[in-house]
PDB file of N, CA and C in Angstrom:
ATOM      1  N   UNK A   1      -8.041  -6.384  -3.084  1.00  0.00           N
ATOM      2  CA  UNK A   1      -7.383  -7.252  -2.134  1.00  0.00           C
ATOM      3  C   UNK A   1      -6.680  -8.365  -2.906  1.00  0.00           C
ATOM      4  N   UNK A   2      -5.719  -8.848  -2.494  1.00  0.00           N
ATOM      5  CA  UNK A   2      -4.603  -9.792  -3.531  1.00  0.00           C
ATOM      6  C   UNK A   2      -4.661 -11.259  -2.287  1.00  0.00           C
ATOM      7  N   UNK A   3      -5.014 -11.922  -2.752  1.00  0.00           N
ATOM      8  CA  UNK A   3      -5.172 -13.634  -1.920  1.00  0.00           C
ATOM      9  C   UNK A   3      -4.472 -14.475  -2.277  1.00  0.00           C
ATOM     10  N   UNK A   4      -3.825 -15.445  -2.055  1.00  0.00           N
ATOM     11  CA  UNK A   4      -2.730 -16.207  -2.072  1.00  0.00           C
ATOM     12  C   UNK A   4      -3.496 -17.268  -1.845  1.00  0.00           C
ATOM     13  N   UNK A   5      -3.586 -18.165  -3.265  1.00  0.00           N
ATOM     14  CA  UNK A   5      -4.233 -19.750  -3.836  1.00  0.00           C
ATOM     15  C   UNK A   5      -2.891 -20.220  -3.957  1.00  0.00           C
ATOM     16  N   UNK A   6      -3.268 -22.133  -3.882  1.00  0.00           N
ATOM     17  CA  UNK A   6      -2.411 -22.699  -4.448  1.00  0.00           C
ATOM     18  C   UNK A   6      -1.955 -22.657  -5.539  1.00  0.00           C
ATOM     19  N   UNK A   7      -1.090 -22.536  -6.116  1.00  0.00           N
ATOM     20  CA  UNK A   7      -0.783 -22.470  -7.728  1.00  0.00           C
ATOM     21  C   UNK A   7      -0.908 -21.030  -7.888  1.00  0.00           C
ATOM     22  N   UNK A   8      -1.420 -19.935  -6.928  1.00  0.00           N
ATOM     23  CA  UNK A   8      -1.544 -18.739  -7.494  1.00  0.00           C
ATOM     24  C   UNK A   8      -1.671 -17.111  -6.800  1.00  0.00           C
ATOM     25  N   UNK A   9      -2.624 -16.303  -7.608  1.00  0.00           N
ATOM     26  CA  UNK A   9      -2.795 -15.542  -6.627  1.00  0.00           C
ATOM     27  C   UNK A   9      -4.486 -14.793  -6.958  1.00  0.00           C
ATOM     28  N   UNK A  10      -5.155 -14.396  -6.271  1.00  0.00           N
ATOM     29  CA  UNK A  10      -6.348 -14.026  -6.082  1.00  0.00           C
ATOM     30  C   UNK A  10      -6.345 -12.164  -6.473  1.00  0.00           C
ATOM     31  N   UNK A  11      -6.760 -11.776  -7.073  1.00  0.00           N
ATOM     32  CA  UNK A  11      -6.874 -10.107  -6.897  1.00  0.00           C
ATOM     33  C   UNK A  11      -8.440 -10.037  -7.197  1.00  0.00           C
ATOM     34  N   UNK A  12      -8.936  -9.326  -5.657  1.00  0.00           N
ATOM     35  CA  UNK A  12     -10.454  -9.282  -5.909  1.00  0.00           C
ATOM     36  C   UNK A  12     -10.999  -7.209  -5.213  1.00  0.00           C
ATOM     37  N   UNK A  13     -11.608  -7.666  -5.781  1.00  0.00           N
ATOM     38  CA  UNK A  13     -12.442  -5.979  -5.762  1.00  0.00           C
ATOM     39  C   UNK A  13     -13.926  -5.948  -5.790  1.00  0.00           C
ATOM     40  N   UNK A  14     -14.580  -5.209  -5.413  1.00  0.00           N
ATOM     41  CA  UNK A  14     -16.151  -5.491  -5.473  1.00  0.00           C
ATOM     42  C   UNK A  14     -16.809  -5.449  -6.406  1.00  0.00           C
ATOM     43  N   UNK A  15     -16.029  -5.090  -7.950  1.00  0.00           N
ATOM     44  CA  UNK A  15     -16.502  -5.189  -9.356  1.00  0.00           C
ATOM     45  C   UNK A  15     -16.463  -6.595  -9.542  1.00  0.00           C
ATOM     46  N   UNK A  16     -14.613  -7.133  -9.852  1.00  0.00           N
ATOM     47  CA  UNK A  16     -14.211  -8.177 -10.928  1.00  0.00           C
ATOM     48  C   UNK A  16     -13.662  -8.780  -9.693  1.00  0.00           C
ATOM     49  N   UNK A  17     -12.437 -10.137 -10.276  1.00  0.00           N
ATOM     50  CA  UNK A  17     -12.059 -11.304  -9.815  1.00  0.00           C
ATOM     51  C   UNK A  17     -10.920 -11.517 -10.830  1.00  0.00           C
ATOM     52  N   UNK A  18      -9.656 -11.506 -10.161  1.00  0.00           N
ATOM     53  CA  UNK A  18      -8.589 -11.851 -11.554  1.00  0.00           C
ATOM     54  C   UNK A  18      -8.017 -13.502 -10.663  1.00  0.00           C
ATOM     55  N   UNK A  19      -7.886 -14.022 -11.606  1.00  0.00           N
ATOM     56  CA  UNK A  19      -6.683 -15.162 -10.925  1.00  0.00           C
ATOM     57  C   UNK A  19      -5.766 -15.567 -11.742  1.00  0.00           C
ATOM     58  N   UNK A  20      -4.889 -15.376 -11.199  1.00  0.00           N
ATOM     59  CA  UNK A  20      -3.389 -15.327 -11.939  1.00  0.00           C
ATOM     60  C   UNK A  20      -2.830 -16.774 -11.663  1.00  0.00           C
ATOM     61  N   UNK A  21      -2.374 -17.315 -12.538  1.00  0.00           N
ATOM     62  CA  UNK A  21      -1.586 -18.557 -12.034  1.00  0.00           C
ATOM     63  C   UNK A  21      -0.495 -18.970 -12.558  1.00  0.00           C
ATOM     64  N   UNK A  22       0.116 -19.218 -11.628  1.00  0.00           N
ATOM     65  CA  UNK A  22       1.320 -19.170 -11.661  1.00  0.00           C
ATOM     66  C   UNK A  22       2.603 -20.022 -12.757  1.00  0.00           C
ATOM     67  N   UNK A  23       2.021 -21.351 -12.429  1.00  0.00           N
ATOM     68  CA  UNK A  23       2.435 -22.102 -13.335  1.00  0.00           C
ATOM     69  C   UNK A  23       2.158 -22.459 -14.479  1.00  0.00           C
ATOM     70  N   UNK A  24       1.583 -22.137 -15.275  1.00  0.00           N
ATOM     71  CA  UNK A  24       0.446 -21.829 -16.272  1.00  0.00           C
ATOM     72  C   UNK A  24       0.577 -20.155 -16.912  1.00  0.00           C
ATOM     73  N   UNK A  25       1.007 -19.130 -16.181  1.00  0.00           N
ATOM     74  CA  UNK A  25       1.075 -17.532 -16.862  1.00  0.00           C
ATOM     75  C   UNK A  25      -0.487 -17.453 -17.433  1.00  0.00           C
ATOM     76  N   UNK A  26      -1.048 -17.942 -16.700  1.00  0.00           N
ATOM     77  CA  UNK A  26      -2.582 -17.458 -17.685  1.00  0.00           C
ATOM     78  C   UNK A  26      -3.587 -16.771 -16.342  1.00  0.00           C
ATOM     79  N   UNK A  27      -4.104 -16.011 -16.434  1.00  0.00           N
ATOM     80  CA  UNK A  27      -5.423 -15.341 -16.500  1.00  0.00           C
ATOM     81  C   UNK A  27      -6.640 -15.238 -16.750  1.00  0.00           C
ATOM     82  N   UNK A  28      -7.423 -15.549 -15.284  1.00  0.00           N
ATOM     83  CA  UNK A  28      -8.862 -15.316 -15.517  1.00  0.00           C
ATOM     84  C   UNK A  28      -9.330 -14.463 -14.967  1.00  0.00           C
ATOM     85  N   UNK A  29     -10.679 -13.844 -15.879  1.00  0.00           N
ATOM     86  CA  UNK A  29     -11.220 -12.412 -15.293  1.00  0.00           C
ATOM     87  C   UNK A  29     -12.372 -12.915 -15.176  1.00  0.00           C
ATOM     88  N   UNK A  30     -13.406 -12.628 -14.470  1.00  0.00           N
ATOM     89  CA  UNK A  30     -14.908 -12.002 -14.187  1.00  0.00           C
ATOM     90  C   UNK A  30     -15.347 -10.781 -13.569  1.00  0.00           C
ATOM     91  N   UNK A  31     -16.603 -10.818 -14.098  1.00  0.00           N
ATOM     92  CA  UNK A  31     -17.180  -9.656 -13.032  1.00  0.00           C
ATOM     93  C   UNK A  31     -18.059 -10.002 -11.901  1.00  0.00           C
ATOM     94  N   UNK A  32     -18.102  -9.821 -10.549  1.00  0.00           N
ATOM     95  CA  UNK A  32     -18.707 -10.391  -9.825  1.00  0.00           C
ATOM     96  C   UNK A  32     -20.193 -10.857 -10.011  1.00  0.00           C
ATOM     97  N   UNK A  33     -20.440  -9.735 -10.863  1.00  0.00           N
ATOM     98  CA  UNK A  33     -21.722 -10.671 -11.125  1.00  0.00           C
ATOM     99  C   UNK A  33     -22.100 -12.039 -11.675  1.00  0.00           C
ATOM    100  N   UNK A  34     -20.935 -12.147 -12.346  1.00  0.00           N
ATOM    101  CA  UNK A  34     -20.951 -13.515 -12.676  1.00  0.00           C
ATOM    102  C   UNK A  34     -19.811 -14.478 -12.140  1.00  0.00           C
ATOM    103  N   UNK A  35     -19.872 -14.628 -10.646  1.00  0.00           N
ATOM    104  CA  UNK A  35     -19.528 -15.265  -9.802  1.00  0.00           C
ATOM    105  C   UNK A  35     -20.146 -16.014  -8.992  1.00  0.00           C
ATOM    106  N   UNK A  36     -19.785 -17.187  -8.787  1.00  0.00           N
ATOM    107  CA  UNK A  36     -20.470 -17.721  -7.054  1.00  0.00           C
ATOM    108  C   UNK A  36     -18.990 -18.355  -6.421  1.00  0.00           C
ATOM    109  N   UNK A  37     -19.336 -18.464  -4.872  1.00  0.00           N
ATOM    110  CA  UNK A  37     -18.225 -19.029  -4.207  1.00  0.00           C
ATOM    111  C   UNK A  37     -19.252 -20.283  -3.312  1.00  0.00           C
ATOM    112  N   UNK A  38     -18.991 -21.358  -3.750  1.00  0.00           N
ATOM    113  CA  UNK A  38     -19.122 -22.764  -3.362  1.00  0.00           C
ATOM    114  C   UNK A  38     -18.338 -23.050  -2.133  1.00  0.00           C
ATOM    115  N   UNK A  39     -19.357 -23.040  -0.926  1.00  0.00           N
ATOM    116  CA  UNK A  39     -18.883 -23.471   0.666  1.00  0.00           C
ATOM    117  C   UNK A  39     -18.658 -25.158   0.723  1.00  0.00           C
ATOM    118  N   UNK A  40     -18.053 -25.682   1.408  1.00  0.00           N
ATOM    119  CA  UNK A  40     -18.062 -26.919   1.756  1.00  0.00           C
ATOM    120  C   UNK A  40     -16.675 -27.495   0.664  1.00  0.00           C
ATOM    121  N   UNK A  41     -17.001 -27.185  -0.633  1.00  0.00           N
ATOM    122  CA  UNK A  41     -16.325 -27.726  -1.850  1.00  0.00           C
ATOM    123  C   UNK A  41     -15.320 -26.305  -2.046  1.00  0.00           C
ATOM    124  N   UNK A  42     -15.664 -25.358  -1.607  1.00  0.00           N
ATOM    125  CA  UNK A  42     -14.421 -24.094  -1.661  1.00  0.00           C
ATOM    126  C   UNK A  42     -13.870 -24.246  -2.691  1.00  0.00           C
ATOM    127  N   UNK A  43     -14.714 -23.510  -3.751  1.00  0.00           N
ATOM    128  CA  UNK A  43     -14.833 -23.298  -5.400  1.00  0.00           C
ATOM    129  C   UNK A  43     -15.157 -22.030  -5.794  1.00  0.00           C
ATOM    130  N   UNK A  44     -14.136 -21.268  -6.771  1.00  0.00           N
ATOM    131  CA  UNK A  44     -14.923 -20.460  -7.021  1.00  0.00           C
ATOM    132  C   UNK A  44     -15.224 -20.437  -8.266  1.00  0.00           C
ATOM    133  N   UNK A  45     -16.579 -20.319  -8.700  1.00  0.00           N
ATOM    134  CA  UNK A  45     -17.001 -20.281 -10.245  1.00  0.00           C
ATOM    135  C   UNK A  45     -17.486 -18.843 -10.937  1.00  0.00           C
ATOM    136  N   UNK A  46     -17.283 -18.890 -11.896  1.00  0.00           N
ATOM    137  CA  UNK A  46     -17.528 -17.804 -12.943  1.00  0.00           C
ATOM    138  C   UNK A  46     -18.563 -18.667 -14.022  1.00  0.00           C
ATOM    139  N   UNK A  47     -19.572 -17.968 -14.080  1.00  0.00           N
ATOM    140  CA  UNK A  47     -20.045 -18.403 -15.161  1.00  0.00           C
ATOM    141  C   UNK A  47     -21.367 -17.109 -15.533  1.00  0.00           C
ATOM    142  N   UNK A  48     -21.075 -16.452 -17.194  1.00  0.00           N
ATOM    143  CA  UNK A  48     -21.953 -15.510 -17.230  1.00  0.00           C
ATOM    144  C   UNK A  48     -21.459 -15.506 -18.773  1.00  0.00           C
ATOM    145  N   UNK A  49     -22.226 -14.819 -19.782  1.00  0.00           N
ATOM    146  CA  UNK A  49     -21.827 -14.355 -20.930  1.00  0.00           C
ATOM    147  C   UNK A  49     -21.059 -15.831 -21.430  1.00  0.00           C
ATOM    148  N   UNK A  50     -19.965 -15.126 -21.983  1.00  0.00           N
ATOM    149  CA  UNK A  50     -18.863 -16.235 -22.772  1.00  0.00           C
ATOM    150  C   UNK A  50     -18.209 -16.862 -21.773  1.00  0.00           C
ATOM    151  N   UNK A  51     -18.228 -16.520 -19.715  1.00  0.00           N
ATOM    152  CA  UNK A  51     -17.598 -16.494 -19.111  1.00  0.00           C
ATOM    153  C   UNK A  51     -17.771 -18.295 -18.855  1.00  0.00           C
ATOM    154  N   UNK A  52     -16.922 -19.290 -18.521  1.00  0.00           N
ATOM    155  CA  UNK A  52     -17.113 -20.743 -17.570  1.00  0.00           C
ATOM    156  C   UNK A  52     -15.890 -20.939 -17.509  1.00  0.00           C
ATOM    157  N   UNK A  53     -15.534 -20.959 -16.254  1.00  0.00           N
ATOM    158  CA  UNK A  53     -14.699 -21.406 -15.408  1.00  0.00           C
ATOM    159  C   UNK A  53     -14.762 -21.731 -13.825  1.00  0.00           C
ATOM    160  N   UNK A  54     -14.053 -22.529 -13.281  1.00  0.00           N
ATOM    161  CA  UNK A  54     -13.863 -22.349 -11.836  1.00  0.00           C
ATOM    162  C   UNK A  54     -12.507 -22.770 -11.385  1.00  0.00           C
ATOM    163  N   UNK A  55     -12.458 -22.693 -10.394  1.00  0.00           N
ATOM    164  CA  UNK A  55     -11.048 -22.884  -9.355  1.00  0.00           C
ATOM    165  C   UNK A  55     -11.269 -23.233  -8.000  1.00  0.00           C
ATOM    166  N   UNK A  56     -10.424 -24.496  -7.334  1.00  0.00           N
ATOM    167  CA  UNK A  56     -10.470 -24.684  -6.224  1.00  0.00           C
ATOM    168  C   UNK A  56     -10.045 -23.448  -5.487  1.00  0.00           C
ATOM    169  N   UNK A  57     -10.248 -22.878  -4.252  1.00  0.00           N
ATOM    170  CA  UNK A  57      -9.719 -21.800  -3.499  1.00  0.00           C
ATOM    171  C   UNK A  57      -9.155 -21.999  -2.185  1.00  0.00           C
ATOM    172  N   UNK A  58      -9.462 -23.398  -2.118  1.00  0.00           N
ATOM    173  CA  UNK A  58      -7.968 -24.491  -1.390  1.00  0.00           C
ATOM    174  C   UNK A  58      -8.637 -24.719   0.201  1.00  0.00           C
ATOM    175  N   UNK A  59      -9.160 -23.828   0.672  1.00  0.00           N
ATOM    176  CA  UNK A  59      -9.567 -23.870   2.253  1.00  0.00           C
ATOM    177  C   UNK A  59     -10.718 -22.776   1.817  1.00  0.00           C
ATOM    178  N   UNK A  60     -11.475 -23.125   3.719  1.00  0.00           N
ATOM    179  CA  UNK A  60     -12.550 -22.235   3.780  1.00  0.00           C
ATOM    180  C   UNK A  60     -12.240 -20.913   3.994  1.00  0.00           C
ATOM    181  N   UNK A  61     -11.607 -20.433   4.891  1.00  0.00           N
ATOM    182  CA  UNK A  61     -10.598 -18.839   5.051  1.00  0.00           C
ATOM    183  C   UNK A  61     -10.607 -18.176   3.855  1.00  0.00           C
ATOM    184  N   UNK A  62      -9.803 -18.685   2.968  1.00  0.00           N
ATOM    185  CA  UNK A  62      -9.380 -18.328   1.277  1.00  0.00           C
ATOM    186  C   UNK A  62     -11.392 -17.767   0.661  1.00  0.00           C
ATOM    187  N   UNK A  63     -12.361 -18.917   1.008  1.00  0.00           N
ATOM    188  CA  UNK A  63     -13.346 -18.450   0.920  1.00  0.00           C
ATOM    189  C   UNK A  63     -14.084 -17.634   1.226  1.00  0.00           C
ATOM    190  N   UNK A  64     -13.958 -17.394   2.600  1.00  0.00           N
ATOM    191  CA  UNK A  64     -14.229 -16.217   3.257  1.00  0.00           C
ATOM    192  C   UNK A  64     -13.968 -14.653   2.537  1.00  0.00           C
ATOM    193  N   UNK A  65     -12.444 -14.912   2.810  1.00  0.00           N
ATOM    194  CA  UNK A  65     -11.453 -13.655   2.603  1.00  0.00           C
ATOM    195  C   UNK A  65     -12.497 -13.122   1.130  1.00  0.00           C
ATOM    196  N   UNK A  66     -12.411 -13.794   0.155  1.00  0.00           N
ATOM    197  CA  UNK A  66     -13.242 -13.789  -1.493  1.00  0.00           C
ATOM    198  C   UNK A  66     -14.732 -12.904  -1.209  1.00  0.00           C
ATOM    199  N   UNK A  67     -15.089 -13.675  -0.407  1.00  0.00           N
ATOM    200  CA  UNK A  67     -16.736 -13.041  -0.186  1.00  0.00           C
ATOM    201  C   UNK A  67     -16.429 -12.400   0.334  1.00  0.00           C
ATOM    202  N   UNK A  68     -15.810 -11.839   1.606  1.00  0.00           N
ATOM    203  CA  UNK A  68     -15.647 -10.355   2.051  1.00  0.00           C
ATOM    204  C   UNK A  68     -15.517  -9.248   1.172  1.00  0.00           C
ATOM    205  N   UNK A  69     -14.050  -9.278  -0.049  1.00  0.00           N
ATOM    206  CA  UNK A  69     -13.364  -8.227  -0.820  1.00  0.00           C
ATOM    207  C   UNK A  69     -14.910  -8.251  -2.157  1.00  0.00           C
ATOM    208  N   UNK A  70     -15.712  -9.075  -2.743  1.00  0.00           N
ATOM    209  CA  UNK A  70     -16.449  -8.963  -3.535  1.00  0.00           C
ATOM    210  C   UNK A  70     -17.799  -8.964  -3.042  1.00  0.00           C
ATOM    211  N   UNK A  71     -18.041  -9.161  -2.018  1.00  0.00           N
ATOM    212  CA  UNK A  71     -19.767  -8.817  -1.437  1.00  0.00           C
ATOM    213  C   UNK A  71     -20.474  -9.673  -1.818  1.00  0.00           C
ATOM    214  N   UNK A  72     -19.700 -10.860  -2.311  1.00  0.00           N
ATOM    215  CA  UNK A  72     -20.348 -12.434  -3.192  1.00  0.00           C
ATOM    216  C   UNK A  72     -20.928 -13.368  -2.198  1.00  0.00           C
ATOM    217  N   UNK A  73     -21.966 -13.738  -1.635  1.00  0.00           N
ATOM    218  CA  UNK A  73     -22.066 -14.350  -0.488  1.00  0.00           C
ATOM    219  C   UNK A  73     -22.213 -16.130  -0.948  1.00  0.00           C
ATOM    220  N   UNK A  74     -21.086 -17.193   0.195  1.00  0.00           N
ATOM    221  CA  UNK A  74     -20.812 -17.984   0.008  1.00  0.00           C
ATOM    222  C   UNK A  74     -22.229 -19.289   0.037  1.00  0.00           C
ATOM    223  N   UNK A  75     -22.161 -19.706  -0.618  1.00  0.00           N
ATOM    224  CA  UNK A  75     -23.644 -20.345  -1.347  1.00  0.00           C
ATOM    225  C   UNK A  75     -23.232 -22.090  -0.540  1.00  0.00           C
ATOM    226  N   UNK A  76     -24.423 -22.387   0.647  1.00  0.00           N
ATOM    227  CA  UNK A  76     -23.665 -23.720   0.777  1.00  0.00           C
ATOM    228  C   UNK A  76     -24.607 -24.728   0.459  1.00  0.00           C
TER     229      UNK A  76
END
């Protein structure tokens, strides 16, 4: 499923998590397992292995949509 962030775009699957951004040309990957999606603060973080990062995901919807396509359930 491909999601539309500020600054970007979302491509999620029930493995991984890409986020592409736009203004920047850079790329982040995870694997869902090393994901959480942060309710209230509508964040999504990666953190596993070599993996740390996160990203605002702008609204709660955008959060939703995330936990639906990856089976990641939103942590509040």
């Amino acid at each position: 499923m491909v999601i539309d962030i500020p600054g970007g775009k979302l491509i999620v699957t029930a493995h991984e998590v890409m986020v592409k951004l736009q203004q920047n040309r850079m790329t982040l990957q995870a694997q869902t397992d090393d994901i959480s999606i942060l309710g209230g603060a509508n964040m999504l973080v990666a953190n596993g292995g070599s993996v740390n990062w996160s990203i605002s995901l702008g609204s709660e919807e955008i959060a939703k949509n995330v936990s639906e396509a990856s089976g990641v359930a939103i942590k509040r």
